[in-house]
PDB file of N, CA and C in Angstrom:
ATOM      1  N   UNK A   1      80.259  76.600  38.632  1.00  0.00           N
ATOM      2  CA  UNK A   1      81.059  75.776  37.757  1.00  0.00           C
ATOM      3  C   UNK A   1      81.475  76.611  36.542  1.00  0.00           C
ATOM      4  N   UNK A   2      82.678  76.628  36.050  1.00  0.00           N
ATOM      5  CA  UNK A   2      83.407  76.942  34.742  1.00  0.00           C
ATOM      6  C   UNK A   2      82.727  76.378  33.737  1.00  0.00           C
ATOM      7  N   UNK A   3      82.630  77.639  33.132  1.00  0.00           N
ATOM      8  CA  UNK A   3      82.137  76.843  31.423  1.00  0.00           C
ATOM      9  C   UNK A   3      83.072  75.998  30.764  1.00  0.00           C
ATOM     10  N   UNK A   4      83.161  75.149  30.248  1.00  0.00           N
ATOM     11  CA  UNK A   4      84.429  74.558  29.713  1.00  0.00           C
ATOM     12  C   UNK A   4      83.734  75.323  27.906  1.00  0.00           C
ATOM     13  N   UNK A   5      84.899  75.954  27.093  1.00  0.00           N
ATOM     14  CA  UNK A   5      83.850  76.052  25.832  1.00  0.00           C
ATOM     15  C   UNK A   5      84.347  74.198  24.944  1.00  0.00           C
ATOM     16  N   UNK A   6      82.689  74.398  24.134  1.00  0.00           N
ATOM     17  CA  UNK A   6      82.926  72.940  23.775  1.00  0.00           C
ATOM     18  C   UNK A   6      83.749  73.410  22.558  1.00  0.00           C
ATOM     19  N   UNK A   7      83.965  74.377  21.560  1.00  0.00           N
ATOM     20  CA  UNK A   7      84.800  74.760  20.451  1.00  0.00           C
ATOM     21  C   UNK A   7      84.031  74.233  19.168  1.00  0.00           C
ATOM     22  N   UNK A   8      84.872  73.496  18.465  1.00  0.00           N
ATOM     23  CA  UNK A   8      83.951  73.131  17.196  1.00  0.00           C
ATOM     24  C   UNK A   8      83.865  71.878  17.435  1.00  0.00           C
ATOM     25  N   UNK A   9      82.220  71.675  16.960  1.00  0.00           N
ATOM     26  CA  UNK A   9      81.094  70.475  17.410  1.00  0.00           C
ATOM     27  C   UNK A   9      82.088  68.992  16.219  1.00  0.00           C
ATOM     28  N   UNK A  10      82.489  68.260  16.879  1.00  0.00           N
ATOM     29  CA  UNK A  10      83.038  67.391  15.708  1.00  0.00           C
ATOM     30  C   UNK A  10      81.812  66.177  15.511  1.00  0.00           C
ATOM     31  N   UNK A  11      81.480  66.088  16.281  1.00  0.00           N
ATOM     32  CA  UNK A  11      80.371  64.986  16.221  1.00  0.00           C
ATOM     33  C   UNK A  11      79.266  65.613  16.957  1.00  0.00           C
ATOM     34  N   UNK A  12      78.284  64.742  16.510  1.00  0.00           N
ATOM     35  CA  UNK A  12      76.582  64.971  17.500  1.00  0.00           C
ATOM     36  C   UNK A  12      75.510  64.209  17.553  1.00  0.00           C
ATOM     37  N   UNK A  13      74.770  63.703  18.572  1.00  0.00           N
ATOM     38  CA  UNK A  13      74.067  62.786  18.319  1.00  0.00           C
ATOM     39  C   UNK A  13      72.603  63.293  19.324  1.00  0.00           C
ATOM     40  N   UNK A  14      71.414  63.106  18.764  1.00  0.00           N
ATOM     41  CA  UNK A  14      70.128  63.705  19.268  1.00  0.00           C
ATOM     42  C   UNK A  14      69.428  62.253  20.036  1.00  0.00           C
ATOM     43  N   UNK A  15      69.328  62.064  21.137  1.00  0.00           N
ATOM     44  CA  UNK A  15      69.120  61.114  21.866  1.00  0.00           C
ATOM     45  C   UNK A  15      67.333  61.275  22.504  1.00  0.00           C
ATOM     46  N   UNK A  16      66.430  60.521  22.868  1.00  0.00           N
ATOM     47  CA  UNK A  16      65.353  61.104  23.582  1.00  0.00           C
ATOM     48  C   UNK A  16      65.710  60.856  25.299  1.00  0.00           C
ATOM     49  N   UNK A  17      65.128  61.548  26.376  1.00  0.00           N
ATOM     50  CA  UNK A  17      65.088  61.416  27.289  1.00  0.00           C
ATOM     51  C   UNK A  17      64.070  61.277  27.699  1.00  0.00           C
ATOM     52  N   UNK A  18      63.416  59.551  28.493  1.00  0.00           N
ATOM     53  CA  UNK A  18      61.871  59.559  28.835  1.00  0.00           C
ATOM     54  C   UNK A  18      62.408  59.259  30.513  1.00  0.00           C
ATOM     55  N   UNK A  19      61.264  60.205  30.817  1.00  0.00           N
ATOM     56  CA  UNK A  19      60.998  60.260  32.481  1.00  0.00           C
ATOM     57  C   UNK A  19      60.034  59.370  33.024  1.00  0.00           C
ATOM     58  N   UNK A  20      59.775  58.941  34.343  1.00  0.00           N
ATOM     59  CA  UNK A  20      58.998  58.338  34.822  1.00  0.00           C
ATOM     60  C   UNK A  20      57.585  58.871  34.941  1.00  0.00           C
ATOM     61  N   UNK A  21      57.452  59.655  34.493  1.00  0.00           N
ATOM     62  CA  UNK A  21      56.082  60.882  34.230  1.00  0.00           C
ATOM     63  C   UNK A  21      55.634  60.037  33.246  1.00  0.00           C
ATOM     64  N   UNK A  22      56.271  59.349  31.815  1.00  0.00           N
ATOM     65  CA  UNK A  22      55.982  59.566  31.079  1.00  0.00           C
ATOM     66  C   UNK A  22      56.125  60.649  29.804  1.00  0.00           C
ATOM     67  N   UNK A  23      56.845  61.992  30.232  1.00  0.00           N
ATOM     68  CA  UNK A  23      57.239  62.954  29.236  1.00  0.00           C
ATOM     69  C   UNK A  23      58.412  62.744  28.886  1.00  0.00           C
ATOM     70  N   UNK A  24      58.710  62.695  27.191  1.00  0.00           N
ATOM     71  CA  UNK A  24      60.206  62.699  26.844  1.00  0.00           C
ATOM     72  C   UNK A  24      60.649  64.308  26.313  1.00  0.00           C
ATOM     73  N   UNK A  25      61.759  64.129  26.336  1.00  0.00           N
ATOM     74  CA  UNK A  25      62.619  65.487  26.339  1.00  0.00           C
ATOM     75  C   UNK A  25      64.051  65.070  25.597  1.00  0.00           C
ATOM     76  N   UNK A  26      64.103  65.922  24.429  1.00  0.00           N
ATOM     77  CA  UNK A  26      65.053  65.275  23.210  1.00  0.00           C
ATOM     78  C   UNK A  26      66.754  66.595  24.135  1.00  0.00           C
ATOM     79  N   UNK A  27      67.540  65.196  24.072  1.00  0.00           N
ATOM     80  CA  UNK A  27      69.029  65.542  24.669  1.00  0.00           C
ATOM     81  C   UNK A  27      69.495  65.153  23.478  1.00  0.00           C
ATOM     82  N   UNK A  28      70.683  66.279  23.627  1.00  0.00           N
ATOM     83  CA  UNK A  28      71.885  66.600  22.088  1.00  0.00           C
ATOM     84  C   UNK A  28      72.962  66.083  23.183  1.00  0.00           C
ATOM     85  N   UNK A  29      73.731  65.414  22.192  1.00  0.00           N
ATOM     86  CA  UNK A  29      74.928  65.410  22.659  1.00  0.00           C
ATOM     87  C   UNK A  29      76.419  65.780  21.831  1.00  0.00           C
ATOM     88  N   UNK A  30      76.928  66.220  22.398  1.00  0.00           N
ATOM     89  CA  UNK A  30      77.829  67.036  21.387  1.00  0.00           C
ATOM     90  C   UNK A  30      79.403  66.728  21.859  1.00  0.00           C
ATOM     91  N   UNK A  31      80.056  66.517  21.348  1.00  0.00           N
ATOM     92  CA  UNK A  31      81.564  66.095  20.971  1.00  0.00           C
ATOM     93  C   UNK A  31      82.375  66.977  20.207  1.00  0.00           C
ATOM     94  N   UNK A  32      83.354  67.862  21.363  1.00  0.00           N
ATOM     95  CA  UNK A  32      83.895  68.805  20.257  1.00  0.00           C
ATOM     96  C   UNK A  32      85.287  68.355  19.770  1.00  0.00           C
ATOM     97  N   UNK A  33      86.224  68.596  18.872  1.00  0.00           N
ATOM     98  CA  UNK A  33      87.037  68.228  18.096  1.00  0.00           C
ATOM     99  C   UNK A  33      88.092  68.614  19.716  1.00  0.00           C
ATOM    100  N   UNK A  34      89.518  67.647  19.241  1.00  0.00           N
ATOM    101  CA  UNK A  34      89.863  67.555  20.054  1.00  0.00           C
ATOM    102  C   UNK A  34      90.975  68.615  19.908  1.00  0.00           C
ATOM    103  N   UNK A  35      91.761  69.308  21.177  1.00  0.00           N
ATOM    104  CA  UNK A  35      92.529  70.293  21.271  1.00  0.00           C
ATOM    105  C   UNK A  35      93.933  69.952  21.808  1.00  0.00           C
ATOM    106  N   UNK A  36      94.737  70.454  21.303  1.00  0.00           N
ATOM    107  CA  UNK A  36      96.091  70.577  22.317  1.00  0.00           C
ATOM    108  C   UNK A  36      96.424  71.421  23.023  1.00  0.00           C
ATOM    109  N   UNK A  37      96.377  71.386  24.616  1.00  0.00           N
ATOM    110  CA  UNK A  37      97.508  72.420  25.369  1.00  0.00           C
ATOM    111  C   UNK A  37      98.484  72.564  24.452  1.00  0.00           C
ATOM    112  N   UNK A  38      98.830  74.058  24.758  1.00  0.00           N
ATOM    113  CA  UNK A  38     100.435  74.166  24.051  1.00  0.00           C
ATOM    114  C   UNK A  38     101.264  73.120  25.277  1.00  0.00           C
ATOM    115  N   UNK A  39     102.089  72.377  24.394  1.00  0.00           N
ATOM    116  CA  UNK A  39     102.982  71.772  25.208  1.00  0.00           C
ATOM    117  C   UNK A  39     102.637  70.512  26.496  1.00  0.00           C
ATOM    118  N   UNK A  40     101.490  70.289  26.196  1.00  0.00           N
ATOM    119  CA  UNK A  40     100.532  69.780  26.907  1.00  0.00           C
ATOM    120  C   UNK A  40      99.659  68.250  26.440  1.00  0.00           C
ATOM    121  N   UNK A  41      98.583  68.132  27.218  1.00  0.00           N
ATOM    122  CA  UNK A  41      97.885  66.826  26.773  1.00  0.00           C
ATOM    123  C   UNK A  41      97.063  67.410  25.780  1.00  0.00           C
ATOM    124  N   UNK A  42      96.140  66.192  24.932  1.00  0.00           N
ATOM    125  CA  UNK A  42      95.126  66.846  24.581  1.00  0.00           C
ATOM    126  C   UNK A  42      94.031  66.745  24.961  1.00  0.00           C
ATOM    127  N   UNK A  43      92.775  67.350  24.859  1.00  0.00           N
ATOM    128  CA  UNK A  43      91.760  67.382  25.487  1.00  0.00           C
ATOM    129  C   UNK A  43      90.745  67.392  24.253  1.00  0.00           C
ATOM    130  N   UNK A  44      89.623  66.584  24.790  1.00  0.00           N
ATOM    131  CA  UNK A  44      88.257  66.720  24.450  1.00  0.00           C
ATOM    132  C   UNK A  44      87.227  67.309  25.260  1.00  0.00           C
ATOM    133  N   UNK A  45      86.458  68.020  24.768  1.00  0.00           N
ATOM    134  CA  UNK A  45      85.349  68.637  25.088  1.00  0.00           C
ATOM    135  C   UNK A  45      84.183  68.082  24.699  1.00  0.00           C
ATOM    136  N   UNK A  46      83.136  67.682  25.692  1.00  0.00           N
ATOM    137  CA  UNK A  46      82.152  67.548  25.359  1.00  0.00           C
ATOM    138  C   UNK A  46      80.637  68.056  26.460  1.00  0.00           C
ATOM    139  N   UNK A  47      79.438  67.768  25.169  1.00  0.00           N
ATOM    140  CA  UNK A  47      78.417  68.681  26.074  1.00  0.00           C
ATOM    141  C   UNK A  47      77.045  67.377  25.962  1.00  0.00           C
ATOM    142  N   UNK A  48      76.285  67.572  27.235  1.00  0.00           N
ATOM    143  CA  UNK A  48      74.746  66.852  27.315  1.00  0.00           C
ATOM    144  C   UNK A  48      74.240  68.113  27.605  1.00  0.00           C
ATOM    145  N   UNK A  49      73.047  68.226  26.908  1.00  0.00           N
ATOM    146  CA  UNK A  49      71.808  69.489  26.888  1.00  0.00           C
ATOM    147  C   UNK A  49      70.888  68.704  26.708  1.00  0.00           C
ATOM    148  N   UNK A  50      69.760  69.048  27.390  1.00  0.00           N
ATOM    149  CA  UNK A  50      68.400  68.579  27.798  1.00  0.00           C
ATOM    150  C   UNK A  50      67.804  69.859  28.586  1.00  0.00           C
ATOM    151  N   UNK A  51      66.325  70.013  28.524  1.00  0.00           N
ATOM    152  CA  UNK A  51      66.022  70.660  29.425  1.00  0.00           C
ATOM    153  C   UNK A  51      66.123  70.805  30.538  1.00  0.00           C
ATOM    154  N   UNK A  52      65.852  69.343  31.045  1.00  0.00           N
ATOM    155  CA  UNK A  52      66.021  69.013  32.745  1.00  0.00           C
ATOM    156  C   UNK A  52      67.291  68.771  33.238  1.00  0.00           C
ATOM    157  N   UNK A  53      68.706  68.721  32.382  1.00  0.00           N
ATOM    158  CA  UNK A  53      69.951  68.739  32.874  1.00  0.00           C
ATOM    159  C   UNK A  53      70.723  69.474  32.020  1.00  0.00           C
ATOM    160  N   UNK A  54      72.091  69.233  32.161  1.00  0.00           N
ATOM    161  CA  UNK A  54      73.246  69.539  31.430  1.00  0.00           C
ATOM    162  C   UNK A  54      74.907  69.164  31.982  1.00  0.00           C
ATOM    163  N   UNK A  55      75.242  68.722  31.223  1.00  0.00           N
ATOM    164  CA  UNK A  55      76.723  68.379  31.779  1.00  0.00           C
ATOM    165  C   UNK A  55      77.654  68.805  30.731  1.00  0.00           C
ATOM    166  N   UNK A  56      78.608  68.881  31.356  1.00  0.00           N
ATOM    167  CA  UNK A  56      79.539  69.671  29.865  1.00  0.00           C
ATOM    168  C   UNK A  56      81.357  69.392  31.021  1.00  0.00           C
ATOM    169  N   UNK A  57      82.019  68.774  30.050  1.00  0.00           N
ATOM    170  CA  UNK A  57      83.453  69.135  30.856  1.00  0.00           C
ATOM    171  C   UNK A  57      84.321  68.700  29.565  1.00  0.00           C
ATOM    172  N   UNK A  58      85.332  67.963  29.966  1.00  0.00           N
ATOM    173  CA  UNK A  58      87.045  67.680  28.845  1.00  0.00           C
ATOM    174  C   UNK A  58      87.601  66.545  29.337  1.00  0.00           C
ATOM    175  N   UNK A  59      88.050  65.104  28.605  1.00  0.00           N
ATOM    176  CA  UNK A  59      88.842  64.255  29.470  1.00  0.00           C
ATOM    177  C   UNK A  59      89.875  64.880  28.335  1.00  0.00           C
ATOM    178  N   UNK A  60      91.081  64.503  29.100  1.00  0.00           N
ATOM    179  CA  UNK A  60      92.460  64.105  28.727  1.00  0.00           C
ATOM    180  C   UNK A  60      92.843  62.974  27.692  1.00  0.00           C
ATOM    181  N   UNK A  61      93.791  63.411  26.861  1.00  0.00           N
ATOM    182  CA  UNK A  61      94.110  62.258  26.596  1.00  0.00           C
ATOM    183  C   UNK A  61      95.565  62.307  26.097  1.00  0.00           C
ATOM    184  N   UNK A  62      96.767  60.872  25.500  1.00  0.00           N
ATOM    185  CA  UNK A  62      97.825  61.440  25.012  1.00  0.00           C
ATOM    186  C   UNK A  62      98.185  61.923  23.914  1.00  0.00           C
ATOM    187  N   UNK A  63      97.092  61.687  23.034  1.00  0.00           N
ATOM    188  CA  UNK A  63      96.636  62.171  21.702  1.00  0.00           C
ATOM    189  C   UNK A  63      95.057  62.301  20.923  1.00  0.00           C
ATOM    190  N   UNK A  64      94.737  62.805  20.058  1.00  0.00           N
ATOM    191  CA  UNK A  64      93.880  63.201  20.044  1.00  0.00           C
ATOM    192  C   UNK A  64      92.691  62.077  19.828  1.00  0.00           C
ATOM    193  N   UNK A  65      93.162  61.089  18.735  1.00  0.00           N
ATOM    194  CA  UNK A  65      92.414  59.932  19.327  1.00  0.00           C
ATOM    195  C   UNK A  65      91.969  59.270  20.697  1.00  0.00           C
ATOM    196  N   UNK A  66      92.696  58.916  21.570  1.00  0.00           N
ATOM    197  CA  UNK A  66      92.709  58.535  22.624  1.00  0.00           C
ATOM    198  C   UNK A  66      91.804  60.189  23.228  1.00  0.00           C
ATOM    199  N   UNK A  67      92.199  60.834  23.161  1.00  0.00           N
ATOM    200  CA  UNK A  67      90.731  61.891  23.490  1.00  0.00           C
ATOM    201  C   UNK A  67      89.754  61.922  23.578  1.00  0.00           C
ATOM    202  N   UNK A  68      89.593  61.307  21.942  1.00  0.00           N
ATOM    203  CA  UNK A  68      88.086  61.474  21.346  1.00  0.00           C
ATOM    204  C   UNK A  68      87.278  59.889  21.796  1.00  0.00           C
ATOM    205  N   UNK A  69      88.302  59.085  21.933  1.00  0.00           N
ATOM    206  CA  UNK A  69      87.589  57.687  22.304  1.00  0.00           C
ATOM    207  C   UNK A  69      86.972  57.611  23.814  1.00  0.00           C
ATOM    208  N   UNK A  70      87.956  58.443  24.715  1.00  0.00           N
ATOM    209  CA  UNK A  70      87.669  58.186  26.085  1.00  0.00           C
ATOM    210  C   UNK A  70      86.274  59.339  26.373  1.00  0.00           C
ATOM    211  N   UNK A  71      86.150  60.507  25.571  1.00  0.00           N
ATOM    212  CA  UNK A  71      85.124  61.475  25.753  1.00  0.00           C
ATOM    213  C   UNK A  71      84.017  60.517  25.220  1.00  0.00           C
ATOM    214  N   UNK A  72      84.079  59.590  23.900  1.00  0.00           N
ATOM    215  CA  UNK A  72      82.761  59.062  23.775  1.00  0.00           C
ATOM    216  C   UNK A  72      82.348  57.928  24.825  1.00  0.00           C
ATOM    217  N   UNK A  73      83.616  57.035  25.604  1.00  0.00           N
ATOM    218  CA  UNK A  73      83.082  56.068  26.417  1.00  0.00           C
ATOM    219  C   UNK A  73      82.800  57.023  27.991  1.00  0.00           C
ATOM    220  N   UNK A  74      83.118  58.131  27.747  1.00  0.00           N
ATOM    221  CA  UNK A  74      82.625  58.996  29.585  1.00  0.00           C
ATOM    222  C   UNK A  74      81.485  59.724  28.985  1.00  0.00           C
ATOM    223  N   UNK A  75      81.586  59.773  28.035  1.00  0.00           N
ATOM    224  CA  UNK A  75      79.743  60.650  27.705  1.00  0.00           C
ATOM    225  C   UNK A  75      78.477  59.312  27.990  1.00  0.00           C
ATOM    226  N   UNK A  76      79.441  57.795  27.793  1.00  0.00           N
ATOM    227  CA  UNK A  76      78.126  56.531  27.703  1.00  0.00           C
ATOM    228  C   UNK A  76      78.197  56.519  29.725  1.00  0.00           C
ATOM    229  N   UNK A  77      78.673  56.964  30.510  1.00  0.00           N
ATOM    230  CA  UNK A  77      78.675  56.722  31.480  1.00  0.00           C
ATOM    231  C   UNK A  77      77.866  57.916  32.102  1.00  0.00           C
ATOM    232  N   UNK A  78      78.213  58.629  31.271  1.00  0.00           N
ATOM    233  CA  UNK A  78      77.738  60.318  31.853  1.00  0.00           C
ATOM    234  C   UNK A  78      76.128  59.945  31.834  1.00  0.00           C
ATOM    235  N   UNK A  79      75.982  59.693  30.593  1.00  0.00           N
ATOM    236  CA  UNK A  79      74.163  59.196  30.515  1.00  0.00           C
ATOM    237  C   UNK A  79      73.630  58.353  31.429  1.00  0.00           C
ATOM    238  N   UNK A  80      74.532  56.918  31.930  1.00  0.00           N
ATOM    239  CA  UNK A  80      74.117  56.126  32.419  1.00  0.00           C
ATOM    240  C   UNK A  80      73.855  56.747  34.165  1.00  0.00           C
ATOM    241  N   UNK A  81      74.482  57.499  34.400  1.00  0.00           N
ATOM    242  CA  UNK A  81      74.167  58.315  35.731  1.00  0.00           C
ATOM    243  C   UNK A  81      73.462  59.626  35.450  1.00  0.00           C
ATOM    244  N   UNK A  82      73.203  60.049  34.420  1.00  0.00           N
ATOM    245  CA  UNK A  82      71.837  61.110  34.269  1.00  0.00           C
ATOM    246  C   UNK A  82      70.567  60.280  33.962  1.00  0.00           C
ATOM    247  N   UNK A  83      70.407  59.471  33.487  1.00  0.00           N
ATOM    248  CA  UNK A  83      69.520  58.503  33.801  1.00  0.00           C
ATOM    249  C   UNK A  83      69.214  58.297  35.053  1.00  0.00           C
ATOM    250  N   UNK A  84      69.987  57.982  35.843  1.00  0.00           N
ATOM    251  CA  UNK A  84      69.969  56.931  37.165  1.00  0.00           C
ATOM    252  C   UNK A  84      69.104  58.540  38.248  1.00  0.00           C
ATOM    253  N   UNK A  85      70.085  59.281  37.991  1.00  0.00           N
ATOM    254  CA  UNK A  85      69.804  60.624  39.019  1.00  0.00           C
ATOM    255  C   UNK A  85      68.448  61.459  38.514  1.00  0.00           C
ATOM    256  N   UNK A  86      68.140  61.552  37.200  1.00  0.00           N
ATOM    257  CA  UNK A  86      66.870  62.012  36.892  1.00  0.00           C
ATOM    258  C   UNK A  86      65.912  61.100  36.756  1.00  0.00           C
ATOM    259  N   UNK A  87      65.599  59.709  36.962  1.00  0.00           N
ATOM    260  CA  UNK A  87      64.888  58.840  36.749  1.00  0.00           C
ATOM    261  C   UNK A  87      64.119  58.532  35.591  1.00  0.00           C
ATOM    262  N   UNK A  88      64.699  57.801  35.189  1.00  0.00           N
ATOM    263  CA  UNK A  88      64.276  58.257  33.319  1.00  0.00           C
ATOM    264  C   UNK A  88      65.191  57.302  32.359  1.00  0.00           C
ATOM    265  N   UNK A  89      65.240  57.216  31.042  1.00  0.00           N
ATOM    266  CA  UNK A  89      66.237  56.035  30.912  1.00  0.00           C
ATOM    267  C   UNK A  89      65.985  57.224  29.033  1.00  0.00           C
ATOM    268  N   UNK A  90      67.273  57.002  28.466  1.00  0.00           N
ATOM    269  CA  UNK A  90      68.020  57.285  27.214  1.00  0.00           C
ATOM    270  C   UNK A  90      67.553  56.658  25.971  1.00  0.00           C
ATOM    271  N   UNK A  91      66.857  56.560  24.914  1.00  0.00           N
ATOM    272  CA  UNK A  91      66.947  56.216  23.836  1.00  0.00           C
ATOM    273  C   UNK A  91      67.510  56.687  22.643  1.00  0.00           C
ATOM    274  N   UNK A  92      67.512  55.694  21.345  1.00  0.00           N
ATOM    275  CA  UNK A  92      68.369  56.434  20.271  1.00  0.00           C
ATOM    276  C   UNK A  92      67.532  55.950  18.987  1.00  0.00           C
ATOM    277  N   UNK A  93      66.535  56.475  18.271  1.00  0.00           N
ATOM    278  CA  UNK A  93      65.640  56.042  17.047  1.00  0.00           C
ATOM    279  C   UNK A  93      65.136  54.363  18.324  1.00  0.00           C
ATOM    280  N   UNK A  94      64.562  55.506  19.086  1.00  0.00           N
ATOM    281  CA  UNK A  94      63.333  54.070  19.826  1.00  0.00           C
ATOM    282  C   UNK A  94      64.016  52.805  20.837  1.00  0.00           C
ATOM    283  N   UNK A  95      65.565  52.780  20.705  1.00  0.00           N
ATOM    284  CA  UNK A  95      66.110  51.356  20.929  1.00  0.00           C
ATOM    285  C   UNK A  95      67.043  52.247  22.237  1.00  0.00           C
ATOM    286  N   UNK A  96      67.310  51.063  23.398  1.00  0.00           N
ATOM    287  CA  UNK A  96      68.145  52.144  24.335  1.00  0.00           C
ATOM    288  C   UNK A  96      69.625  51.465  24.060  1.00  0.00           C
ATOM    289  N   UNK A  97      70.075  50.928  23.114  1.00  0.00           N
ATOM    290  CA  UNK A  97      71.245  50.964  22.711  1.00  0.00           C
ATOM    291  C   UNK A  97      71.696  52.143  22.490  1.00  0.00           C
ATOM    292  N   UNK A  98      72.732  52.917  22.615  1.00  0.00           N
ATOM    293  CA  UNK A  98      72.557  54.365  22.245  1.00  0.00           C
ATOM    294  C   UNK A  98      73.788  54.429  21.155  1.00  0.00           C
ATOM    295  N   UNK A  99      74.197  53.425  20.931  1.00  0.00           N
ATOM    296  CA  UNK A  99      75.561  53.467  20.141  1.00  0.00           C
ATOM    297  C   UNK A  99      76.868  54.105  20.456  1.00  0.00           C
ATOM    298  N   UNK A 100      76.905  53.864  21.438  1.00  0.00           N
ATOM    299  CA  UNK A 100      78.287  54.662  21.827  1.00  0.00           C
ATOM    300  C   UNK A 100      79.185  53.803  23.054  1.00  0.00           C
ATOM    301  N   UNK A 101      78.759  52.476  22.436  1.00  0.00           N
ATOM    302  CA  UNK A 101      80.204  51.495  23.344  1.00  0.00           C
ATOM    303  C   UNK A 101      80.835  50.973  22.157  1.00  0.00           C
TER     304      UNK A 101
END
Protein backbone atom coordinates (compact mmCIF):
# COMPACT_ATOMS: atom_id res chain seq x y z
CA UNK A 1 0.00 0.00 0.00
CA UNK A 2 1.03 3.77 -0.82
CA UNK A 3 1.77 5.99 1.86
CA UNK A 4 -0.69 8.66 1.45
CA UNK A 5 1.50 11.68 3.37
CA UNK A 6 -0.93 13.03 6.03
CA UNK A 7 0.89 16.82 5.55
CA UNK A 8 0.06 19.22 8.30
CA UNK A 9 -1.83 17.62 11.33
CA UNK A 10 -4.97 20.12 11.43
CA UNK A 11 -6.71 18.36 14.09
CA UNK A 12 -6.02 15.34 16.60
CA UNK A 13 -7.63 13.39 18.92
CA UNK A 14 -5.95 10.55 21.45
CA UNK A 15 -8.61 7.84 21.78
CA UNK A 16 -7.98 4.45 24.07
CA UNK A 17 -8.21 1.12 22.41
CA UNK A 18 -9.46 -1.82 24.86
CA UNK A 19 -9.16 -5.41 23.62
CA UNK A 20 -10.89 -8.41 24.70
CA UNK A 21 -7.66 -9.43 26.66
CA UNK A 22 -8.39 -6.74 28.64
CA UNK A 23 -5.15 -4.57 27.51
CA UNK A 24 -5.73 -1.00 26.29
CA UNK A 25 -3.57 0.62 23.73
CA UNK A 26 -3.86 4.55 23.29
CA UNK A 27 -4.79 5.31 19.22
CA UNK A 28 -4.06 8.97 17.80
CA UNK A 29 -6.02 10.05 15.35
CA UNK A 30 -4.96 12.59 13.10
CA UNK A 31 -6.70 14.86 10.49
CA UNK A 32 -4.56 16.62 8.12
CA UNK A 33 -5.52 20.09 6.73
CA UNK A 34 -7.16 19.85 3.65
CA UNK A 35 -5.38 20.11 0.06
CA UNK A 36 -6.14 21.02 -3.47
CA UNK A 37 -5.20 19.08 -6.65
CA UNK A 38 -4.03 21.68 -8.93
CA UNK A 39 -7.12 22.01 -10.91
CA UNK A 40 -8.71 19.33 -9.13
CA UNK A 41 -10.87 18.15 -6.02
CA UNK A 42 -9.84 18.64 -2.68
CA UNK A 43 -8.66 16.14 -0.49
CA UNK A 44 -8.28 15.26 3.09
CA UNK A 45 -5.84 13.20 4.63
CA UNK A 46 -6.15 11.36 7.46
CA UNK A 47 -4.28 8.83 9.88
CA UNK A 48 -5.34 5.92 12.84
CA UNK A 49 -2.04 4.75 14.71
CA UNK A 50 -2.24 2.25 17.35
CA UNK A 51 0.07 -0.39 17.93
CA UNK A 52 -2.04 -3.22 16.81
CA UNK A 53 -3.27 -1.33 13.57
CA UNK A 54 -3.07 1.57 11.32
CA UNK A 55 -5.08 3.06 8.61
CA UNK A 56 -4.21 6.12 6.83
CA UNK A 57 -5.83 7.26 3.27
CA UNK A 58 -7.77 10.84 1.70
CA UNK A 59 -11.58 11.27 0.90
CA UNK A 60 -12.48 13.75 -1.69
CA UNK A 61 -14.31 16.46 -1.49
CA UNK A 62 -15.73 19.72 -3.56
CA UNK A 63 -14.21 21.96 -1.19
CA UNK A 64 -12.30 21.97 1.59
CA UNK A 65 -14.96 21.89 4.09
CA UNK A 66 -16.89 19.22 2.66
CA UNK A 67 -13.34 17.42 2.91
CA UNK A 68 -12.76 17.93 6.25
CA UNK A 69 -16.42 16.91 7.30
CA UNK A 70 -16.56 13.69 5.26
CA UNK A 71 -12.75 12.63 6.57
CA UNK A 72 -14.17 13.17 10.18
CA UNK A 73 -17.54 11.10 9.50
CA UNK A 74 -15.13 8.10 7.51
CA UNK A 75 -12.55 8.22 10.32
CA UNK A 76 -16.10 7.47 12.85
CA UNK A 77 -16.66 4.49 10.51
CA UNK A 78 -13.05 3.64 10.07
CA UNK A 79 -13.04 2.99 13.99
CA UNK A 80 -16.28 1.38 14.00
CA UNK A 81 -14.72 -1.49 11.73
CA UNK A 82 -11.25 -1.45 13.55
CA UNK A 83 -13.11 -2.19 16.45
CA UNK A 84 -15.26 -4.83 14.91
CA UNK A 85 -11.99 -6.57 13.08
CA UNK A 86 -9.61 -6.25 16.13
CA UNK A 87 -12.14 -7.09 18.75
CA UNK A 88 -12.00 -4.44 21.08
CA UNK A 89 -14.22 -1.33 21.27
CA UNK A 90 -12.86 2.74 21.22
CA UNK A 91 -13.08 5.12 24.04
CA UNK A 92 -12.65 8.91 24.53
CA UNK A 93 -11.85 10.30 28.45
CA UNK A 94 -13.62 6.77 29.59
CA UNK A 95 -17.07 7.27 27.55
CA UNK A 96 -17.35 5.36 23.99
CA UNK A 97 -18.97 8.36 22.55
CA UNK A 98 -15.96 9.37 20.71
CA UNK A 99 -17.20 12.72 19.50
CA UNK A 100 -16.99 12.64 16.09
CA UNK A 101 -20.73 12.36 14.69
Amino acid sequence: MTSIPIGEVFVQRELEFHALDGSTQTTTVRIGRPIQEPDGPWFCPYLIEAPLFERQFRIAGEDSMQALLLAQKIVAVELEVLARDNGGAFTWFGDSDLGLA
